[in-house]
Protein backbone atom coordinates (compact mmCIF):
# COMPACT_ATOMS: atom_id res chain seq x y z
CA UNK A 1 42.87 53.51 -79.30
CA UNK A 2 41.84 55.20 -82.37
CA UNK A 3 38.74 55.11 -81.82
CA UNK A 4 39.20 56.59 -78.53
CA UNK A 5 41.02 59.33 -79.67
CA UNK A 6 38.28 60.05 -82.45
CA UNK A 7 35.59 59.57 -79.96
CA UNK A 8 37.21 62.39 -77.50
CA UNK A 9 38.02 64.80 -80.74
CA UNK A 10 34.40 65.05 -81.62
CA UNK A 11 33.56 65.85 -78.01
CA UNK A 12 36.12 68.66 -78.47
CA UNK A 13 34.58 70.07 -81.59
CA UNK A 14 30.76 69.58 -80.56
CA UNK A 15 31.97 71.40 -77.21
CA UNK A 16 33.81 74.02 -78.56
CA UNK A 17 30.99 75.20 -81.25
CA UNK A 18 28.77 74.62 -78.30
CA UNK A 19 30.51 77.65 -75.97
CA UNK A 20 31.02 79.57 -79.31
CA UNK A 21 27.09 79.94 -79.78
CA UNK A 22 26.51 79.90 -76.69
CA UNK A 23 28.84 82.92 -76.41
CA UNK A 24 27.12 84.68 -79.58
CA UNK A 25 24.00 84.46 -77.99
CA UNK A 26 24.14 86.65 -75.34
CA UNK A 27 27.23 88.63 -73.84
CA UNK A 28 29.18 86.92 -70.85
CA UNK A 29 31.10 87.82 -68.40
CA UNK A 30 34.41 86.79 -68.03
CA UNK A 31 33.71 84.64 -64.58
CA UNK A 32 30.51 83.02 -66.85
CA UNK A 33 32.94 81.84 -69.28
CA UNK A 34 35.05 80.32 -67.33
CA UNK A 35 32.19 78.48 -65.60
CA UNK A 36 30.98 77.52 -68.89
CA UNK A 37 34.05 76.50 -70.22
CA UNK A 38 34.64 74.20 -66.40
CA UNK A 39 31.20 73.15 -67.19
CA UNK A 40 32.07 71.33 -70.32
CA UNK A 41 35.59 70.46 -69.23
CA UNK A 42 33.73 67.88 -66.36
CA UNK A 43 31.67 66.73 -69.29
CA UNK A 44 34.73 65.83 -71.58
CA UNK A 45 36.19 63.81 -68.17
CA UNK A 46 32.52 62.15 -67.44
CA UNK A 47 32.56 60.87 -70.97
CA UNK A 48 36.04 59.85 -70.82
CA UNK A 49 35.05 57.95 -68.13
CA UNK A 50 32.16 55.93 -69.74
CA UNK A 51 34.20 55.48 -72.55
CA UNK A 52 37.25 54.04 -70.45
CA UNK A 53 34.35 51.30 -68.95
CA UNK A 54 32.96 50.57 -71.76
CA UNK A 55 36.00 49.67 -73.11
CA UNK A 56 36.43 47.68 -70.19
CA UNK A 57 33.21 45.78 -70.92
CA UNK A 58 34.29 45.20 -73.94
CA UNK A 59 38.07 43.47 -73.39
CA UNK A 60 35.75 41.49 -70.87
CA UNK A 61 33.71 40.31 -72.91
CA UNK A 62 36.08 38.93 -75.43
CA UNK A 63 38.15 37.58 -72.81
CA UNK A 64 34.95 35.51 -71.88
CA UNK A 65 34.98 31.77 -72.80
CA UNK A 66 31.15 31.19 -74.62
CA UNK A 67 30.49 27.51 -74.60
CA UNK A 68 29.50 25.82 -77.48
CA UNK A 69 25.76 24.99 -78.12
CA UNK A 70 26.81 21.37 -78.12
CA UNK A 71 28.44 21.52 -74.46
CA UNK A 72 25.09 23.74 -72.97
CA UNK A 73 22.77 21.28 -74.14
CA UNK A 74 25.36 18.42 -72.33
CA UNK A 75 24.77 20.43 -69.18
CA UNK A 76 21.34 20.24 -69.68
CA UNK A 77 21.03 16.64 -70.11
CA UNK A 78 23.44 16.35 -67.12
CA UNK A 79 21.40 17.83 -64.77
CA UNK A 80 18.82 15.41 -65.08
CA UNK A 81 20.75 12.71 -65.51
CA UNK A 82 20.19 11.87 -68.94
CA UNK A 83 22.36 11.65 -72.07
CA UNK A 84 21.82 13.00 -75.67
CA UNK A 85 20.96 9.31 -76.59
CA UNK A 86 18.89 9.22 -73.82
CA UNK A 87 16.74 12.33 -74.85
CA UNK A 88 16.47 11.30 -78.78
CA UNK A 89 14.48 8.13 -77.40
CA UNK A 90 12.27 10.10 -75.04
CA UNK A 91 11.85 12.43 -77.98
CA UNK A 92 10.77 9.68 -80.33
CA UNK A 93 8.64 8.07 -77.52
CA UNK A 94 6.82 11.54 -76.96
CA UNK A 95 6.13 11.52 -80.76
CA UNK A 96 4.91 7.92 -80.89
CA UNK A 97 2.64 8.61 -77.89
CA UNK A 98 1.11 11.58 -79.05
CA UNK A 99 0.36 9.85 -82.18
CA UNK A 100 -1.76 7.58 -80.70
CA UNK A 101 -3.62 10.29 -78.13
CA UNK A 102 -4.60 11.85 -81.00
CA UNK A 103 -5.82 8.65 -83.30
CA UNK A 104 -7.68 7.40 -80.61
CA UNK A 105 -5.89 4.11 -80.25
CA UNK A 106 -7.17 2.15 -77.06
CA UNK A 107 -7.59 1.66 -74.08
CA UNK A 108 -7.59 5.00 -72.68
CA UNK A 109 -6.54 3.59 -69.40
CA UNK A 110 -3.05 2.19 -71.43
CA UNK A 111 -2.47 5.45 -72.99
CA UNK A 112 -2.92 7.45 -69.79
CA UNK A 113 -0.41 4.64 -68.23
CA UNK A 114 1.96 5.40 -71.19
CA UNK A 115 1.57 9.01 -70.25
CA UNK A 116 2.64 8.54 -66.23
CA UNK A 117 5.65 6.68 -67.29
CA UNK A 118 6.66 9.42 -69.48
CA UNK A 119 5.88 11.49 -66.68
CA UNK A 120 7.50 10.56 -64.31
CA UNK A 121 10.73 10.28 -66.29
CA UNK A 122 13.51 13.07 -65.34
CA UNK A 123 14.13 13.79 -68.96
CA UNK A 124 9.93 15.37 -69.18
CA UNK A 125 11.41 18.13 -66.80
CA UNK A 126 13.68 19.64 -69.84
CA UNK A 127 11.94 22.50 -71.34
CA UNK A 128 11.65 21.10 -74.56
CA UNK A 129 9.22 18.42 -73.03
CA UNK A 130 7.84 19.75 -69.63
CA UNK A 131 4.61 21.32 -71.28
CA UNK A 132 4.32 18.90 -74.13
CA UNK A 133 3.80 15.53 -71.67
CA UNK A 134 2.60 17.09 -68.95
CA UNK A 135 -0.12 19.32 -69.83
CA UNK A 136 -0.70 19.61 -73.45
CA UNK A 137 -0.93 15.34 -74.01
CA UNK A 138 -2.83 15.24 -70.47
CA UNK A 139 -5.67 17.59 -72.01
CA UNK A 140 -5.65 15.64 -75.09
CA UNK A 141 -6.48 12.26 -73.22
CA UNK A 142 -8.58 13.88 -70.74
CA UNK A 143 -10.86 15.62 -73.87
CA UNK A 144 -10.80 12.03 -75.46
CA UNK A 145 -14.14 10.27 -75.21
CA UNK A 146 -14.08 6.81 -74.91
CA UNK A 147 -16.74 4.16 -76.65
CA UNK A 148 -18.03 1.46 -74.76
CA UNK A 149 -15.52 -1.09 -74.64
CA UNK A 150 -18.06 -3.75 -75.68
CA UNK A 151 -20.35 -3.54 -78.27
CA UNK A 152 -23.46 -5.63 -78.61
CA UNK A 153 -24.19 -6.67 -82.50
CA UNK A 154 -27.60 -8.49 -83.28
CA UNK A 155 -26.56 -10.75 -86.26
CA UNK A 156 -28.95 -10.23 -89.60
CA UNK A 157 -29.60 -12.83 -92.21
CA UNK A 158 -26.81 -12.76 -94.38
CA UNK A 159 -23.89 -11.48 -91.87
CA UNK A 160 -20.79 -13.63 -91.70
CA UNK A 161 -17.88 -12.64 -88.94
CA UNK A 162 -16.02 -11.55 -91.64
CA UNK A 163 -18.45 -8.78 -93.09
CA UNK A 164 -19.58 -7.95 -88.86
CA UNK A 165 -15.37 -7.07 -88.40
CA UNK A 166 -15.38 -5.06 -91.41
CA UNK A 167 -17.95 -2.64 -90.59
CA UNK A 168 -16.78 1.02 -90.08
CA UNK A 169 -18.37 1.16 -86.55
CA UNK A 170 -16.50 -2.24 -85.43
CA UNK A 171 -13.00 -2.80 -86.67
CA UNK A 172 -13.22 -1.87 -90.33
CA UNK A 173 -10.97 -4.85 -91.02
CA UNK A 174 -12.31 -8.29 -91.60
CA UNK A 175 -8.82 -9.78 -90.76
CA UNK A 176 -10.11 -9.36 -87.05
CA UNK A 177 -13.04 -11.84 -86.96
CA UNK A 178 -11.82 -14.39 -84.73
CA UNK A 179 -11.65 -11.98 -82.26
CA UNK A 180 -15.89 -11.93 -82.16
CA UNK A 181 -15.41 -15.83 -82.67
CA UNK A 182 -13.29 -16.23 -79.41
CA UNK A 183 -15.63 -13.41 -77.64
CA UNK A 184 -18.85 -15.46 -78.53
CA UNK A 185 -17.61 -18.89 -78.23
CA UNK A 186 -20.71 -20.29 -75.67
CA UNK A 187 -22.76 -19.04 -78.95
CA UNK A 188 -20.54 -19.98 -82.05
CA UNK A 189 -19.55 -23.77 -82.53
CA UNK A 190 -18.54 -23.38 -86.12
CA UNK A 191 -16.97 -19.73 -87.06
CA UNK A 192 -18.71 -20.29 -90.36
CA UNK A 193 -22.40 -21.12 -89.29
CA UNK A 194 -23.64 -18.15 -87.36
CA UNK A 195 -27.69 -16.99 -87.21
CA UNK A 196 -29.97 -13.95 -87.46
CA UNK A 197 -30.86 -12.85 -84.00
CA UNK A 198 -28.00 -13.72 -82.35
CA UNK A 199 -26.49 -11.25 -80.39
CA UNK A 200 -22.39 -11.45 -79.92
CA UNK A 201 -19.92 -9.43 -77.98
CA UNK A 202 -17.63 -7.23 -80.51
CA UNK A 203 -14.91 -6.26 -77.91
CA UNK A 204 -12.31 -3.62 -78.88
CA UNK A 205 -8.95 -4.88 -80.06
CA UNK A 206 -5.77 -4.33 -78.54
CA UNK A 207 -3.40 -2.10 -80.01
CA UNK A 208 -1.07 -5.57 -80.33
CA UNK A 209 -4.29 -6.70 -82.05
CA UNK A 210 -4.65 -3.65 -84.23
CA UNK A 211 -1.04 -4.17 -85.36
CA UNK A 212 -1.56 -7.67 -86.33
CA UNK A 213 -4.76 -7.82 -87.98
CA UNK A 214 -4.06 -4.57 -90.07
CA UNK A 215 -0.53 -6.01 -91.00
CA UNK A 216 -2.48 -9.47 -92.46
CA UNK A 217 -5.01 -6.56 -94.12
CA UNK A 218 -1.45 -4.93 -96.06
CA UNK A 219 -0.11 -7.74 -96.84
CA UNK A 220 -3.20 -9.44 -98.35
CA UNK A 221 -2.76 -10.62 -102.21
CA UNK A 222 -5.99 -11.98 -103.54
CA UNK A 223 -5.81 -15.00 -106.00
CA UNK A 224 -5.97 -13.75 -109.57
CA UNK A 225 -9.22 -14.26 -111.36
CA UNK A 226 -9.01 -17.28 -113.37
């Protein structure tokens, strides 16, 4: 209310010194004036007016009941079904996918199978994830080059399957050697007796075999030197 009543005094004042100069800068008639001063009379009600809804507005809007953050995002999950449980573990599994997109970890095929299931989940539809899993990640794999899934490796005097695992271009961990040993077995009788000029199948691992074999790699002590 006082603010109201401030509000409407201004108006008075700016109107008054309004008709005054008005007034002192040229002569009126008397039938001028008075249309002048009706003039600024319909102003004061217009404003009065707008003033009167905007206070309006305003009791309305404090009368409105704003949800908490907390109870939206419920909704949200709601509408597709899902809890907030339920969207922490897509969240993580997004993460964990992406991961291994981007490092390259094979078979494409499995990570673009990984990527339907996460598709095809309600929870990708929330706007946190709909871009994310199903266009950004689908470029990703569909950018991703794959290497032949078998390489061919002509064995040099010297080689053992340990040092033919390690190499940078095959596994780069020498843990994984019986996987060329079971891949080659019509050639290898004795894992430690293999010959130049023999050529053996170095098929990629699985990610279950990536796991294992670099898990034996970190927790590898060597015997101390005697």
């Amino acid at each position: 209310m006082k603010l109201n009543r401030l509000l409407i005094g201004l108006l008075s004042l700016v109107l008054f010194f309004s008709v005054n100069m008005f007034a002192q800068d040229q002569e009126m008639t008397e039938e001028e004036w008075e249309a002048e001063m009706q003039r600024l009379r319909d102003r004061v009600e217009s404003l009065n007016t707008e003033i009167s809804t905007l206070n309006q507005d305003i009791n309305n809007l404090k009368s409105t009941e704003i949800q908490s953050y907390e109870d939206c995002m419920n909704e949200l999950y709601a509408m597709v079904g899902a809890t907030k449980q339920d969207v922490d573990n897509f969240r993580q599994a997004v993460a964990e996918l992406n991961g291994r997109i981007n490092r390259k970890e094979g078979p494409k095929a499995d990570r673009q199978k990984d990527l339907d299931a996460l598709k095809a989940n309600r929870i990708s539809a929330l706007p946190e994830f709909f871009d994310r899993v199903h266009n950004q990640m689908q470029r990703s794999l569909d950018a991703w080059v794959e290497a032949p899934l078998v390489i061919n490796y002509t064995v040099v005097k010297g080689d053992h399957l340990w040092g033919i695992a390690k190499k940078k271009e095959h596994y780069g961990n020498g843990f994984a050697w019986p996987v060329i040993y079971r891949a080659n077995r019509d050639q290898i009788k004795n894992p430690d007796l293999i010959y130049p000029n023999q050529t053996f199948k170095v098929p990629p691992l699985t990610s279950e075999e990536k796991d294992k074999y670099e898990k034996l790699r970190a927790n590898y002590k060597p015997a101390p030197v005697q």
